[in-house]
Structures are given as structure tokens and as C-alpha cells.
N, C-alpha and C. Protein backbone atom coordinates (compact mmCIF):
# COMPACT_ATOMS: atom_id res chain seq x y z
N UNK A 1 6.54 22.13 -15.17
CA UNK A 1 6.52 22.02 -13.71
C UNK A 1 5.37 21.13 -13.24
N UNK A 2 4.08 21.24 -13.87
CA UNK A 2 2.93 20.21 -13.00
C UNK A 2 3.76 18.56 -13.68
N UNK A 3 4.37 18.61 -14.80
CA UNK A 3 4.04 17.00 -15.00
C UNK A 3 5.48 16.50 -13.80
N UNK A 4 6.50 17.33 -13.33
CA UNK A 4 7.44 17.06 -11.75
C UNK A 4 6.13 17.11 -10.92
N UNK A 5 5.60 17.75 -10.67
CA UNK A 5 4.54 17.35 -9.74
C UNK A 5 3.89 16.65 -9.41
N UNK A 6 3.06 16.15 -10.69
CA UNK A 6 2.11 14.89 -11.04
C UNK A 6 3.32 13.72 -10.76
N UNK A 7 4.05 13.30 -11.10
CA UNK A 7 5.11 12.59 -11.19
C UNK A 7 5.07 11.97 -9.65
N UNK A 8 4.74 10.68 -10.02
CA UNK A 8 4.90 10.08 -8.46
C UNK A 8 5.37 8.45 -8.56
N UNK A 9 5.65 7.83 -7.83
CA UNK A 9 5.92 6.24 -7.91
C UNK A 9 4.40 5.40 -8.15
N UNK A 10 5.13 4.24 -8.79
CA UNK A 10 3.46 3.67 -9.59
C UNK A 10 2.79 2.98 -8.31
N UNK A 11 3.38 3.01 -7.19
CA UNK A 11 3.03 2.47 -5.97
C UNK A 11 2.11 3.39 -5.33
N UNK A 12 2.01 4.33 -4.87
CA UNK A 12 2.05 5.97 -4.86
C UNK A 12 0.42 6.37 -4.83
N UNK A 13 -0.77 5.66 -4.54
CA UNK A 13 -2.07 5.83 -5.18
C UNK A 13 -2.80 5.57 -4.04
N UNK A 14 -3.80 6.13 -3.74
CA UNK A 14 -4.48 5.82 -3.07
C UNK A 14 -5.36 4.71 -3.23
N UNK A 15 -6.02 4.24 -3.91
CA UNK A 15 -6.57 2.59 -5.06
C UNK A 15 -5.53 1.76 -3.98
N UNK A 16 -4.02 1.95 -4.14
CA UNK A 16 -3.03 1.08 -3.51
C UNK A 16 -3.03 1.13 -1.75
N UNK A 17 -3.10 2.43 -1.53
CA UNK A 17 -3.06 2.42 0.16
C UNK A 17 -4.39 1.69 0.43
N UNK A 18 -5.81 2.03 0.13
CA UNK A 18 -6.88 1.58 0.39
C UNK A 18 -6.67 -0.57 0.19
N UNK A 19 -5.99 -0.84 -0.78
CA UNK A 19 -5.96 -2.34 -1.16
C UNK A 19 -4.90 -2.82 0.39
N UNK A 20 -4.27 -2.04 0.30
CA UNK A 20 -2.58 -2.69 1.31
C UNK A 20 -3.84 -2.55 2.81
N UNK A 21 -4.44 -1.34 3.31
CA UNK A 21 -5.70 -1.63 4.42
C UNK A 21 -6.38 -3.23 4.45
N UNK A 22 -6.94 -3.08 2.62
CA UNK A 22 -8.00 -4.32 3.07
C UNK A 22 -7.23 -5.56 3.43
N UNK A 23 -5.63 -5.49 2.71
CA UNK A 23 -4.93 -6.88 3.45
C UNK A 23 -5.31 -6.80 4.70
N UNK A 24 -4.56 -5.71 5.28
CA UNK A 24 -4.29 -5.85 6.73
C UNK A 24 -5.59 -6.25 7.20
N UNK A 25 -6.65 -5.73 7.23
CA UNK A 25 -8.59 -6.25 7.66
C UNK A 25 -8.35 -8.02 7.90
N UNK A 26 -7.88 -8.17 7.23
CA UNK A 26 -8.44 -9.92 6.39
C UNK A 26 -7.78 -10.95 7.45
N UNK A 27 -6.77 -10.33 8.47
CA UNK A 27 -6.19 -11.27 9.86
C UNK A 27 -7.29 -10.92 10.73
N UNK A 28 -7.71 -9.61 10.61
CA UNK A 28 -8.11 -9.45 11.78
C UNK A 28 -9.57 -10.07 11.85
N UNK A 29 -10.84 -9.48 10.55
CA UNK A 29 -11.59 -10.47 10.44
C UNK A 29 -11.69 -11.83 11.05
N UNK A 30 -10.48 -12.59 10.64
CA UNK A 30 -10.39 -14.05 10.67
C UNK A 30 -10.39 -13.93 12.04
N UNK A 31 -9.95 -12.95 12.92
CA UNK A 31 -9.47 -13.58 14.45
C UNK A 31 -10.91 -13.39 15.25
N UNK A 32 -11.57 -12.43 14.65
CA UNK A 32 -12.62 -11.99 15.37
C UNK A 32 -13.94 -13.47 15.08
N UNK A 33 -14.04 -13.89 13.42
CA UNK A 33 -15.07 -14.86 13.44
C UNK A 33 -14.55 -16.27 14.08
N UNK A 34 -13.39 -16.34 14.49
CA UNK A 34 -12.76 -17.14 15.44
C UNK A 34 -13.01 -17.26 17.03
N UNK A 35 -13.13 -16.24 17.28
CA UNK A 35 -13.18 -15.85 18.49
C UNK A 35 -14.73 -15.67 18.95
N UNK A 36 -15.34 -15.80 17.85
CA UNK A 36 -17.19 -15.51 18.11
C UNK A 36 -17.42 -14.31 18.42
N UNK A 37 -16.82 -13.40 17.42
CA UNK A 37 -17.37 -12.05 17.74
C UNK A 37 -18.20 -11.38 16.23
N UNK A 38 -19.82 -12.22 15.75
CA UNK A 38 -20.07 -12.19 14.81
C UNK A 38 -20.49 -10.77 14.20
N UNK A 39 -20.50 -10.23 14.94
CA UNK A 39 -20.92 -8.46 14.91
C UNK A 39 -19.80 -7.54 14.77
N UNK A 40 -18.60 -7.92 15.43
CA UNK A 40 -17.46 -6.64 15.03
C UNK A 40 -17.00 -7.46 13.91
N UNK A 41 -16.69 -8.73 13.49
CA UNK A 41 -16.30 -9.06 12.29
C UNK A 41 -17.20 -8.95 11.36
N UNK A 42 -18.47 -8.70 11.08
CA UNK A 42 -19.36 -8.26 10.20
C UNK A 42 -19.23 -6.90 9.64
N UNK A 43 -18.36 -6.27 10.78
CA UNK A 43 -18.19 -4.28 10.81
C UNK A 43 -16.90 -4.26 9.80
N UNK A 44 -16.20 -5.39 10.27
CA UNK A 44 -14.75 -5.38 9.58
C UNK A 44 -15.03 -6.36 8.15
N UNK A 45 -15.79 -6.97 7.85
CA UNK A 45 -16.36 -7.39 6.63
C UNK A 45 -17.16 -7.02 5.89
N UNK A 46 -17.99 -5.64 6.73
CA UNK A 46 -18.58 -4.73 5.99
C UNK A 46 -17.33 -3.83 5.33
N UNK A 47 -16.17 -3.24 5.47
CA UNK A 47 -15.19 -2.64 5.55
C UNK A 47 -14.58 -2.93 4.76
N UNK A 48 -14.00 -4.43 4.50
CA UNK A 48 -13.37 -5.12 3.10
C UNK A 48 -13.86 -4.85 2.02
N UNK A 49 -15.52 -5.11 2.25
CA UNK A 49 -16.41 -4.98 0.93
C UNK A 49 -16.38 -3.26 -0.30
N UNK A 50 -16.69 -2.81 0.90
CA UNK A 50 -16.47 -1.43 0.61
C UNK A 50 -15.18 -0.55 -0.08
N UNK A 51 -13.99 -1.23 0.73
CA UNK A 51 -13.20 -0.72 0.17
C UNK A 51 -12.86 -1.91 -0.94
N UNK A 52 -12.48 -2.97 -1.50
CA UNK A 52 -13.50 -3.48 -2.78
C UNK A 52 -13.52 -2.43 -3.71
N UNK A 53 -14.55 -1.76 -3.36
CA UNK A 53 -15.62 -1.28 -4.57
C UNK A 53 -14.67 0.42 -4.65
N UNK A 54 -14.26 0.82 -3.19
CA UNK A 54 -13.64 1.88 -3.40
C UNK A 54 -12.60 2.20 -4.82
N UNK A 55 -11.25 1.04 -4.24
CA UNK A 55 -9.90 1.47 -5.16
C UNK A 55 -10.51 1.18 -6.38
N UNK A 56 -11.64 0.71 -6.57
CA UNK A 56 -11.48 0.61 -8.63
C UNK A 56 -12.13 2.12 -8.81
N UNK A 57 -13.42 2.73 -8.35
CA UNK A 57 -13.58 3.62 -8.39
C UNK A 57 -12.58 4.64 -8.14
N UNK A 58 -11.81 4.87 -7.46
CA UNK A 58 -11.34 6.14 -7.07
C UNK A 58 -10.09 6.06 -8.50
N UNK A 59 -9.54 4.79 -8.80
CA UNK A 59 -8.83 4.62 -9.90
C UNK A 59 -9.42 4.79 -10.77
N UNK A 60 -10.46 4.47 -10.88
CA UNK A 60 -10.86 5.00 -12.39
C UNK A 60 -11.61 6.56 -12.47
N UNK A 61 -11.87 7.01 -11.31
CA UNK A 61 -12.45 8.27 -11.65
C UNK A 61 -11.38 9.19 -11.22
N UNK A 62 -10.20 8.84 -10.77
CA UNK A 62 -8.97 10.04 -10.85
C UNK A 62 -7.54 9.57 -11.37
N UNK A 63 -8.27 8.76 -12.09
CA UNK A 63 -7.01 8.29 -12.66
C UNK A 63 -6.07 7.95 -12.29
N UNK A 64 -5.92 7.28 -11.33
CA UNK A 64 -5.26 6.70 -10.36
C UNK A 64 -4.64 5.18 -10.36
N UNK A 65 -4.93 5.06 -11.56
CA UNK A 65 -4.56 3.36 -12.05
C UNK A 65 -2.87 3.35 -12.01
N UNK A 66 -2.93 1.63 -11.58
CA UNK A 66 -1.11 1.46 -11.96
C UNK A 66 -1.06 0.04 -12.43
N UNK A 67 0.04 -0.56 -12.60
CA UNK A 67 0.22 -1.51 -12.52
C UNK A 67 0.42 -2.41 -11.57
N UNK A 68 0.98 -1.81 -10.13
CA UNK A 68 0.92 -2.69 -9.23
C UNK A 68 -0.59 -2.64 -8.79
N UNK A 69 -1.47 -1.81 -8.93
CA UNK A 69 -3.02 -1.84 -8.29
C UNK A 69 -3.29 -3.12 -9.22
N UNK A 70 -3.20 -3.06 -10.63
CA UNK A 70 -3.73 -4.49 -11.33
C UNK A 70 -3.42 -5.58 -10.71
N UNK A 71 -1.81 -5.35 -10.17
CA UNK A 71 -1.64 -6.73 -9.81
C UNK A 71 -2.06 -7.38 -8.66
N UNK A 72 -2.31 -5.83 -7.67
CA UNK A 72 -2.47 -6.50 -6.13
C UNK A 72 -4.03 -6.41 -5.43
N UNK A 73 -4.81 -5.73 -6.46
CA UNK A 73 -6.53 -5.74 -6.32
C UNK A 73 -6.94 -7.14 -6.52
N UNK A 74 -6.42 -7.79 -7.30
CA UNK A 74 -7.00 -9.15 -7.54
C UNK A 74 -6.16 -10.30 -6.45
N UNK A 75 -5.71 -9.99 -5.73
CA UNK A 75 -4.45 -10.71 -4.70
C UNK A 75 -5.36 -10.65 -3.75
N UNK A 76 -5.32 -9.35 -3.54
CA UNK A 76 -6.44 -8.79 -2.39
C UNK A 76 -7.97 -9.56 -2.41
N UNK A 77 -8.32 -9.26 -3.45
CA UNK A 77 -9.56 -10.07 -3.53
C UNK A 77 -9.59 -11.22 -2.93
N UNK A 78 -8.83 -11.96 -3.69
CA UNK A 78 -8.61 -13.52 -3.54
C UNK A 78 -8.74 -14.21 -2.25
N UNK A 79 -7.47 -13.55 -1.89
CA UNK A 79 -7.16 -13.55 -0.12
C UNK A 79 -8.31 -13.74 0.54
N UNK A 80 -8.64 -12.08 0.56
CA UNK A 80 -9.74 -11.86 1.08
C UNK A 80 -10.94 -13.18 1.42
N UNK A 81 -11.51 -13.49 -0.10
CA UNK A 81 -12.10 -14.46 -0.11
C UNK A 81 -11.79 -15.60 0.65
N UNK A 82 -10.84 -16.26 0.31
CA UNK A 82 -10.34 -16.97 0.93
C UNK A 82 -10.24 -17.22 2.26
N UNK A 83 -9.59 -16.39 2.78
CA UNK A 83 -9.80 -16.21 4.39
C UNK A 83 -11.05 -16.16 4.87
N UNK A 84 -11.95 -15.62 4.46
CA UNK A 84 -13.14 -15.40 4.87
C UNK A 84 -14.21 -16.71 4.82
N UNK A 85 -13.77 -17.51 3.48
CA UNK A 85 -15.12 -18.79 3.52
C UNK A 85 -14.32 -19.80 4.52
N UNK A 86 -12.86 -19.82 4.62
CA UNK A 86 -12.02 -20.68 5.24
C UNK A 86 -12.83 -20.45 7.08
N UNK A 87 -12.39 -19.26 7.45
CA UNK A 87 -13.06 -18.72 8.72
C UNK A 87 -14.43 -19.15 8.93
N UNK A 88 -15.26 -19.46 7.92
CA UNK A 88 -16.39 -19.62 7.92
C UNK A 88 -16.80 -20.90 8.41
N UNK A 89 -15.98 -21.95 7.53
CA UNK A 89 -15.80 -22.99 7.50
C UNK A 89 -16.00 -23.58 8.84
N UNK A 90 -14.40 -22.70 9.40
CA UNK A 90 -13.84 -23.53 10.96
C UNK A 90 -14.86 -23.15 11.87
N UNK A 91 -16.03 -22.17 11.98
CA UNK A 91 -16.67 -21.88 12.61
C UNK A 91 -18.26 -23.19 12.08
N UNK A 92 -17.97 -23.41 11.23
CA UNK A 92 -18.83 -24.56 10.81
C UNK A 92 -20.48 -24.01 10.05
N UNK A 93 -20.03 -22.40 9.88
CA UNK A 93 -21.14 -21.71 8.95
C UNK A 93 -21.21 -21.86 7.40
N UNK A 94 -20.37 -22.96 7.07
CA UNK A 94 -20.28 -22.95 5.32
C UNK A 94 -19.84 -24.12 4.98
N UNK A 95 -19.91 -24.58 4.09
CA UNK A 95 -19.31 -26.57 3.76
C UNK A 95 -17.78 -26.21 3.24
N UNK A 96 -17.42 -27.45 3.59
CA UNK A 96 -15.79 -27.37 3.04
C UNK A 96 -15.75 -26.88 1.89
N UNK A 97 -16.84 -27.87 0.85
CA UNK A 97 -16.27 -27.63 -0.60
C UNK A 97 -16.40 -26.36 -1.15
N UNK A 98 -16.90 -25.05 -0.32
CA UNK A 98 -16.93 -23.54 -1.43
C UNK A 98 -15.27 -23.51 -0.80
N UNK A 99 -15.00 -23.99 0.37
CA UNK A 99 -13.31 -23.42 0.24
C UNK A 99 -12.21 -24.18 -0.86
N UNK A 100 -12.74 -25.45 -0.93
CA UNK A 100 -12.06 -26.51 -1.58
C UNK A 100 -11.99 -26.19 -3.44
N UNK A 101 -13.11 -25.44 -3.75
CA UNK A 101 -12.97 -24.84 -5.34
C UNK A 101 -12.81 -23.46 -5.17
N UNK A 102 -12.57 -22.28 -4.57
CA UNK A 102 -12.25 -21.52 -4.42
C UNK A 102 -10.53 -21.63 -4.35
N UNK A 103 -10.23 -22.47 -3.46
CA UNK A 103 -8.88 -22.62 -3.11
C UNK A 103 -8.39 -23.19 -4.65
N UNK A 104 -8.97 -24.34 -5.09
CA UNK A 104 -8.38 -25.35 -6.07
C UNK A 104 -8.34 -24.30 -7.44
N UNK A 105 -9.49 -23.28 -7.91
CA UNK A 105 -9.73 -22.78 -8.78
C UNK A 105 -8.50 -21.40 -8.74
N UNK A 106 -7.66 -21.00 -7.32
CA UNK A 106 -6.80 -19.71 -7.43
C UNK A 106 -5.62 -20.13 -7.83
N UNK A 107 -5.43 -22.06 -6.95
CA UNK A 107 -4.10 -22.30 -7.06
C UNK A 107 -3.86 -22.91 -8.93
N UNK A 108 -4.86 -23.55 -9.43
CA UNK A 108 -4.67 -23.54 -11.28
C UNK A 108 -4.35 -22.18 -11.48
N UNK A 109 -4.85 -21.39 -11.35
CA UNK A 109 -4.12 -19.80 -12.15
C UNK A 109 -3.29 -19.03 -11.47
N UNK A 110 -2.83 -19.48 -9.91
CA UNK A 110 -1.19 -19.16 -9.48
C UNK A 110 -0.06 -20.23 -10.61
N UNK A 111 -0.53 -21.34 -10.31
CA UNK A 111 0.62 -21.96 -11.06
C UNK A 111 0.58 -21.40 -12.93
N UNK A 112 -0.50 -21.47 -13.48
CA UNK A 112 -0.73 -20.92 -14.52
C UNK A 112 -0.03 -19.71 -14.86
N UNK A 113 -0.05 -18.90 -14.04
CA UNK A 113 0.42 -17.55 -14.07
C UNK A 113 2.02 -17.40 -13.82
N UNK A 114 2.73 -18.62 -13.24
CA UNK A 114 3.93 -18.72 -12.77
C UNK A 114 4.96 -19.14 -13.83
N UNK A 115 3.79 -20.25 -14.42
CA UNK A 115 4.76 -21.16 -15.73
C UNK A 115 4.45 -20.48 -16.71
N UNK A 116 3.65 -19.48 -17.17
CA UNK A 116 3.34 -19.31 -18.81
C UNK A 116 4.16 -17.57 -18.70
N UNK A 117 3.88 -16.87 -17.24
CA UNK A 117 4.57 -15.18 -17.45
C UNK A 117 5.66 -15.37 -16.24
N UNK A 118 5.86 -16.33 -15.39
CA UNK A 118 6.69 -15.98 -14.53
C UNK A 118 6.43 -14.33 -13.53
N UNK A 119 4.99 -14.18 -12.95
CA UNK A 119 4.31 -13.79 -12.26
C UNK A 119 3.12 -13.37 -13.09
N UNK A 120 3.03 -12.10 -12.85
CA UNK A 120 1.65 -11.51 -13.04
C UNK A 120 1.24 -11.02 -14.62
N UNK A 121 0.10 -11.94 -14.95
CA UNK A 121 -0.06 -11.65 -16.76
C UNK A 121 -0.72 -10.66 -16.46
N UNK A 122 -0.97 -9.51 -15.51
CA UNK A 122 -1.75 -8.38 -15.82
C UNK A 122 -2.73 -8.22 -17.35
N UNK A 123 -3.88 -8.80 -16.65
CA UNK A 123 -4.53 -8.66 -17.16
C UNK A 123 -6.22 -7.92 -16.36
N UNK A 124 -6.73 -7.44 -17.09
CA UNK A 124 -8.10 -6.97 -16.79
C UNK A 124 -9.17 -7.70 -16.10
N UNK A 125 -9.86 -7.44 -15.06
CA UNK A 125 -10.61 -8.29 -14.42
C UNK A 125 -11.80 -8.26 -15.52
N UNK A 126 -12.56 -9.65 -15.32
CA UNK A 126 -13.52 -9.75 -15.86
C UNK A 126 -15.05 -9.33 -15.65
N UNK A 127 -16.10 -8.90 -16.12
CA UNK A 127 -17.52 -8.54 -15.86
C UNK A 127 -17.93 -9.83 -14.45
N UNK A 128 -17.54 -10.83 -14.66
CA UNK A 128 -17.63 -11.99 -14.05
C UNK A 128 -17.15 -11.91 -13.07
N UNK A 129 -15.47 -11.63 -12.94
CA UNK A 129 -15.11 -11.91 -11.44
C UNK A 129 -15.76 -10.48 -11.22
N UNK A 130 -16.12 -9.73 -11.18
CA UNK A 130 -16.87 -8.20 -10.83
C UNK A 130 -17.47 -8.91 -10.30
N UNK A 131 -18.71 -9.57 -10.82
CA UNK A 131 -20.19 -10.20 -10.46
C UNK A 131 -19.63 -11.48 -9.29
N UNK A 132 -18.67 -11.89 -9.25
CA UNK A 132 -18.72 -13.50 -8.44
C UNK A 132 -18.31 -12.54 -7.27
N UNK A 133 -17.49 -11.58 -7.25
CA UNK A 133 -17.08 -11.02 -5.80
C UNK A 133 -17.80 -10.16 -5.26
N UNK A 134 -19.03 -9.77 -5.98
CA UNK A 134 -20.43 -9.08 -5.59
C UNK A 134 -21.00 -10.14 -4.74
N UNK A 135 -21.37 -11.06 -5.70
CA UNK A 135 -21.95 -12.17 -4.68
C UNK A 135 -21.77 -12.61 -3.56
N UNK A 136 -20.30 -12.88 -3.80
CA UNK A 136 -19.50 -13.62 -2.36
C UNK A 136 -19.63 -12.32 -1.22
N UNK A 137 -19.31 -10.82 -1.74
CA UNK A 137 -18.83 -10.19 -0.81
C UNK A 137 -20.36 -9.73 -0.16
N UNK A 138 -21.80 -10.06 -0.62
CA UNK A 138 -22.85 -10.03 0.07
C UNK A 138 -23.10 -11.30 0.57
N UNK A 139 -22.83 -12.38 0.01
CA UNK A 139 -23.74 -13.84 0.59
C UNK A 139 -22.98 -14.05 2.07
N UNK A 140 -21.59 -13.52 2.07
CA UNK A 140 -20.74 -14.09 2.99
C UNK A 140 -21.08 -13.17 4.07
N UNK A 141 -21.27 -11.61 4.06
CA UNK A 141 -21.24 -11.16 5.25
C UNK A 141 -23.07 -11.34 5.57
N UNK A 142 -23.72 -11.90 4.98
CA UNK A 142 -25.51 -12.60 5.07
C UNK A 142 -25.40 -13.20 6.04
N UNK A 143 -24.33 -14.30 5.59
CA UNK A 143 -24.17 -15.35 6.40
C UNK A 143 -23.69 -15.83 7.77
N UNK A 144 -22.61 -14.88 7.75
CA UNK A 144 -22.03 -13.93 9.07
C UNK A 144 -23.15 -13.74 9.53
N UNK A 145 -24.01 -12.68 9.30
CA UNK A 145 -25.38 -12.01 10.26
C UNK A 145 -26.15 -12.98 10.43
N UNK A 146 -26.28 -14.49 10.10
CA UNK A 146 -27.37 -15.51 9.99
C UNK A 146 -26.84 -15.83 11.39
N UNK A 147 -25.48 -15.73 11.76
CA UNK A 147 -25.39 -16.81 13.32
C UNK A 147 -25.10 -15.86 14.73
N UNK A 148 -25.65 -14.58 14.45
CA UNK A 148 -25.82 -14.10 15.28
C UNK A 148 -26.89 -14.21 15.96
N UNK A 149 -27.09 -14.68 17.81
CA UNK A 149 -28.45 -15.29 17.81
C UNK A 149 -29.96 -14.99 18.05
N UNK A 150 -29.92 -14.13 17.58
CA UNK A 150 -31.36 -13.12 17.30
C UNK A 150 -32.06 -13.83 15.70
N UNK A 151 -31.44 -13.90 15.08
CA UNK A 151 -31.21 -13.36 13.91
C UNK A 151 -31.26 -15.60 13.53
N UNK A 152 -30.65 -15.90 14.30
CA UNK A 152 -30.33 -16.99 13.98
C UNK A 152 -31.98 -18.15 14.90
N UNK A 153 -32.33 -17.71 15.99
CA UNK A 153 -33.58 -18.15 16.42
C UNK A 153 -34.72 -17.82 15.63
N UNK A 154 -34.73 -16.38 15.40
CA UNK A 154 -36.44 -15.95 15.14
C UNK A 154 -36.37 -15.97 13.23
N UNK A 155 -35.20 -15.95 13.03
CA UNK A 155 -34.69 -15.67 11.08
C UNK A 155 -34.21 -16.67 10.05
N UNK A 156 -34.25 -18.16 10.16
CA UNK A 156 -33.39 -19.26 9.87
C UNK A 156 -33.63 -18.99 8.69
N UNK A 157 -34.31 -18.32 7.28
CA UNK A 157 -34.37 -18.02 6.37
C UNK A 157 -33.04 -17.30 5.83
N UNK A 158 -32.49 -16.58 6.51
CA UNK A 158 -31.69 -15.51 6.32
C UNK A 158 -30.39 -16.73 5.85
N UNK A 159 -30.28 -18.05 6.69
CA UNK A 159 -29.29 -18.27 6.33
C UNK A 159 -29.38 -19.15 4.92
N UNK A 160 -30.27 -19.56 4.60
CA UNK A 160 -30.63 -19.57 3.42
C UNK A 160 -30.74 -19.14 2.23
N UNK A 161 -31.33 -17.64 2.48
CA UNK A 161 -30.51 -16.98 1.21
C UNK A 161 -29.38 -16.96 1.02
N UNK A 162 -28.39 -16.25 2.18
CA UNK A 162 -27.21 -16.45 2.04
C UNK A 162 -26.36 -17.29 1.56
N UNK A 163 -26.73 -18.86 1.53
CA UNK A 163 -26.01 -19.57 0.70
C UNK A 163 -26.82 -19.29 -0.58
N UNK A 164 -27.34 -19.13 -0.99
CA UNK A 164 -27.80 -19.02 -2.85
C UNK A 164 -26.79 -17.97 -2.86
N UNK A 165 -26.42 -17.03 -2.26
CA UNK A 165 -25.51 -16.05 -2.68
C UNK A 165 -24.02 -16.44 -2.80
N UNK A 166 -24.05 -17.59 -2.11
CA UNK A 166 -22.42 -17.58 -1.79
C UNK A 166 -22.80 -18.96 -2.46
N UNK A 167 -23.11 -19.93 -3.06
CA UNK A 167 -23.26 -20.85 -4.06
C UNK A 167 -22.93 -20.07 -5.49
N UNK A 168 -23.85 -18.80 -5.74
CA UNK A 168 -23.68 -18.46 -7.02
C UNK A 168 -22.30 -18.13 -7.56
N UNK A 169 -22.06 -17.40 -6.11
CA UNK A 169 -20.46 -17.01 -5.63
C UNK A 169 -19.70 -17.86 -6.10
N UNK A 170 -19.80 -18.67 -5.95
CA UNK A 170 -18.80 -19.77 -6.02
C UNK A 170 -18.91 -20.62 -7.69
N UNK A 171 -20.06 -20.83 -8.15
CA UNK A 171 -20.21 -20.98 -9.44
C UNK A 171 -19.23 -19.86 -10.49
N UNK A 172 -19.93 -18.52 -9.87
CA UNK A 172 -19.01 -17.55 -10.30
C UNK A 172 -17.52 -17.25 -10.89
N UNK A 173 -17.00 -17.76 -9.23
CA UNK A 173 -15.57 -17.96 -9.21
C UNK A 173 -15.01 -18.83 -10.51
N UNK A 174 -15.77 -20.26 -10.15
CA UNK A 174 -15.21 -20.83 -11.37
C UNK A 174 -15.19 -20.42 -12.33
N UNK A 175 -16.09 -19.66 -13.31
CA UNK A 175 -16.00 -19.36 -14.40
C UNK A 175 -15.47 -17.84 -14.68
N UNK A 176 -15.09 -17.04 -13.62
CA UNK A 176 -14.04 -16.48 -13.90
C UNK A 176 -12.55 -16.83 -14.02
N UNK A 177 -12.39 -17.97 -13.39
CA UNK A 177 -10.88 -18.60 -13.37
C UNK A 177 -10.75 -19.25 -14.50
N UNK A 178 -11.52 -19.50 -15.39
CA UNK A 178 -12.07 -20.35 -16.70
C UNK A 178 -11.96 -19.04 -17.69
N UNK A 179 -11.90 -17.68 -18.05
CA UNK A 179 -11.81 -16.32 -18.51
C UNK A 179 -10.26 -16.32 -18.15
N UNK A 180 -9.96 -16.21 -17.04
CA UNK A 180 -8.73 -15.86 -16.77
C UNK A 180 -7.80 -16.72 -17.33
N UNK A 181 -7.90 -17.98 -16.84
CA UNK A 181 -7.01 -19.10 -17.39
C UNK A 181 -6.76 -18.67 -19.10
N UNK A 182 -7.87 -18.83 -19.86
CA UNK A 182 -8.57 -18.55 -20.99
C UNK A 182 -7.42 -17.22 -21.73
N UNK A 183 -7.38 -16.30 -21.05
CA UNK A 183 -7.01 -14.98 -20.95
C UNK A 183 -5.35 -15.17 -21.09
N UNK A 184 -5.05 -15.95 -20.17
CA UNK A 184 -3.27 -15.92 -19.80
C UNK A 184 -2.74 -16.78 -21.07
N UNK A 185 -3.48 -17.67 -21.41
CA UNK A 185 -3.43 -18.69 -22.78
C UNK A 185 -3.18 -17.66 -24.13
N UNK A 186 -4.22 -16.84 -24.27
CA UNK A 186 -4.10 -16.11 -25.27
C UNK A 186 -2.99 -14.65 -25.56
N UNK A 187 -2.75 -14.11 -24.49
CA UNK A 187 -2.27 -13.40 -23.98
C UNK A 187 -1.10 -13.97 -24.42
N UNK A 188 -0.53 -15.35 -24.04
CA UNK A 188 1.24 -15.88 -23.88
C UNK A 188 1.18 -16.10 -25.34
N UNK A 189 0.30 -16.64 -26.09
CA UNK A 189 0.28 -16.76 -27.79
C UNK A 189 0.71 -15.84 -28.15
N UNK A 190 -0.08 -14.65 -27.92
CA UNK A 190 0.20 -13.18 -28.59
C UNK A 190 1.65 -12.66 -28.83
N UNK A 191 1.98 -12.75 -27.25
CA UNK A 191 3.46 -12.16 -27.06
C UNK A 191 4.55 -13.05 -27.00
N UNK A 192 4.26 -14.82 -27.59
CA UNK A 192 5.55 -15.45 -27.47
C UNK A 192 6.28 -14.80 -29.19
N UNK A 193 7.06 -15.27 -29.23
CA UNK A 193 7.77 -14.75 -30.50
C UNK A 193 7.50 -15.66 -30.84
N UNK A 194 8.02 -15.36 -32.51
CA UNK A 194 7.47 -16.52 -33.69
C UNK A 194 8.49 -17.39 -33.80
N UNK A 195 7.99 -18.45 -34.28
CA UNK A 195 9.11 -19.59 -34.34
C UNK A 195 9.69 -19.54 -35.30
């Protein structure tokens, strides 16, 4: 009787409701650092971050893992990212090029991932992308708080660190997409059949 109980759809997780939230965050974010509201989108980019860090925890400490969480935590991420240095951008708080290798470095391992598994090589995130979306997910909301104008008159330091964070960020990125790529290569060896 508990394992009918336990028994649920692999969709079914909280890891998953918390990820399907941070999508939804990631329009609204964008509309708010659009709109120059650098303080409630900081609340709602504090919010992304967090829950982030939530679904791997709550998956791994109740066992709560699936396969669609593998596939759609790192979607989420991405996005996330994405939207966020892009927003940054148009507001003119960040240089093109962290969107331009961020963007260039997801779309090599969308197509990668399309031609070698025909979607998702589920695979394991790396120590790395852990560490590059640490970075990004502090340098970026830094940077956010740098152009608020308190903060931005009496603090011009602040925005300074913030890019070392979201530079490393971005170094980061690459060389997790360089693991991953790396990853889907070895991975399609493994499981093509033998000739």
C-alpha cells in the first residue's frame, strides 16, 4: 500500500513546481528592469536565485529527483540567465558581449544536444556550471543594486565589483558548455551501438 501511495507522476515534485515558478519570475523580472523599477526587480531576482538553490536541495534531500527536473533545472537556469544579462543590456547596465557568449555558448549545446540525442542528453550538472550560476546569480543582482540612485551616486565601487562577478560568470559559463559539450560527445560514444 505505501509504494500506491508513494507512486506519483515523474512531473509530480516539488524541485518541479518551484522550477515551472522560476520560469514564470523571468517575464516578469524582465518587465520590471524595463520599466526602471530597480528595487522590485531585485526582490524578484532575489527570488529566482533562491529558488535556484531551493529545487536541487529539496531534490536531493527528499528525494525528489526526476527526470524531467534534470531536464528543465538547467532550461530554467539558462533562460533565466539569459533574460536577465539581455534586460541588463537594454537598460545599458552590462556590455553586449556577456549576452553575445552566453547566448552563442547555449545555442552550440542546443544544437549539440538536438543532432547527437535528438533532445535532452540528461546529463548531470557540473561543479562548474554550480559555480558560474553562483556567480552570475550574485554579480547580476550586484549590479541591479549598483543603478539604483543612492547606491549609484555615493557607491560607484559597487558596480565594479559586480562586473568581476558577472565577468567570472561568464568565463564560467564557457567552460561549463566546454564539460557539457565534452559530456554529450562521450555520452553518444558510449551508447551508439557498435559498428
Amino acid at each position: 500500500m505505501t509504494d500506491s501511495v508513494r507512486q506519483r507522476p515523474d512531473w509530480q515534485t516539488w524541485p518541479n513546481l518551484i522550477s515551472a515558478f522560476r520560469l514564470v519570475l523571468i517575464p516578469v523580472f524582465v518587465g520590471l528592469v524595463v520599466a526602471h523599477h530597480p528595487g522590485w526587480a531585485l526582490v524578484t531576482l532575489v527570488v529566482i536565485g533562491v529558488s535556484d538553490w531551493a529545487d536541487g536541495f529539496i531534490a536531493r534531500r527528499f528525494d525528489q529527483g526526476s527526470k524531467l527536473g534534470k531536464a528543465v533545472d538547467p532550461v530554467a537556469d539558462r533562460l533565466a540567465i539569459i533574460a536577465i544579462v539581455l534586460s541588463l543590456v537594454l537598460v545599458g547596465l552590462l556590455p553586449l558581449f556577456v549576452v553575445i557568449v552566453v547566448v552563442a555558448v547555449d545555442l552550440v549545446l542546443a544544437v549539440m544536444s538536438s543532432v547527437l540525442f535528438r533532445g535532452n542528453p540528461d546529463l548531470d550538472v557540473t561543479w562548474t556550471g554550480k559555480i558560474r550560476s553562483a556567480l552570475l546569480f550574485v554579480g547580476l543582482p550586484v549590479l541591479l543594486f549598483s543603478s539604483v540612485s543612492a547606491v549609484h551616486e555615493h557607491a560607484p565601487w559597487v558596480r565594479v565589483v559586480a562586473l568581476v562577478f558577472v565577468y567570472l560568470g561568464t568565463a564560467g559559463h564557457v567552460i561549463a558548455g566546454l564539460q557539457y559539450a565534452i559530456g554529450m560527445v562521450r555520452k553518444r560514444r558510449a551508447v551508439a551501438p557498435a559498428a
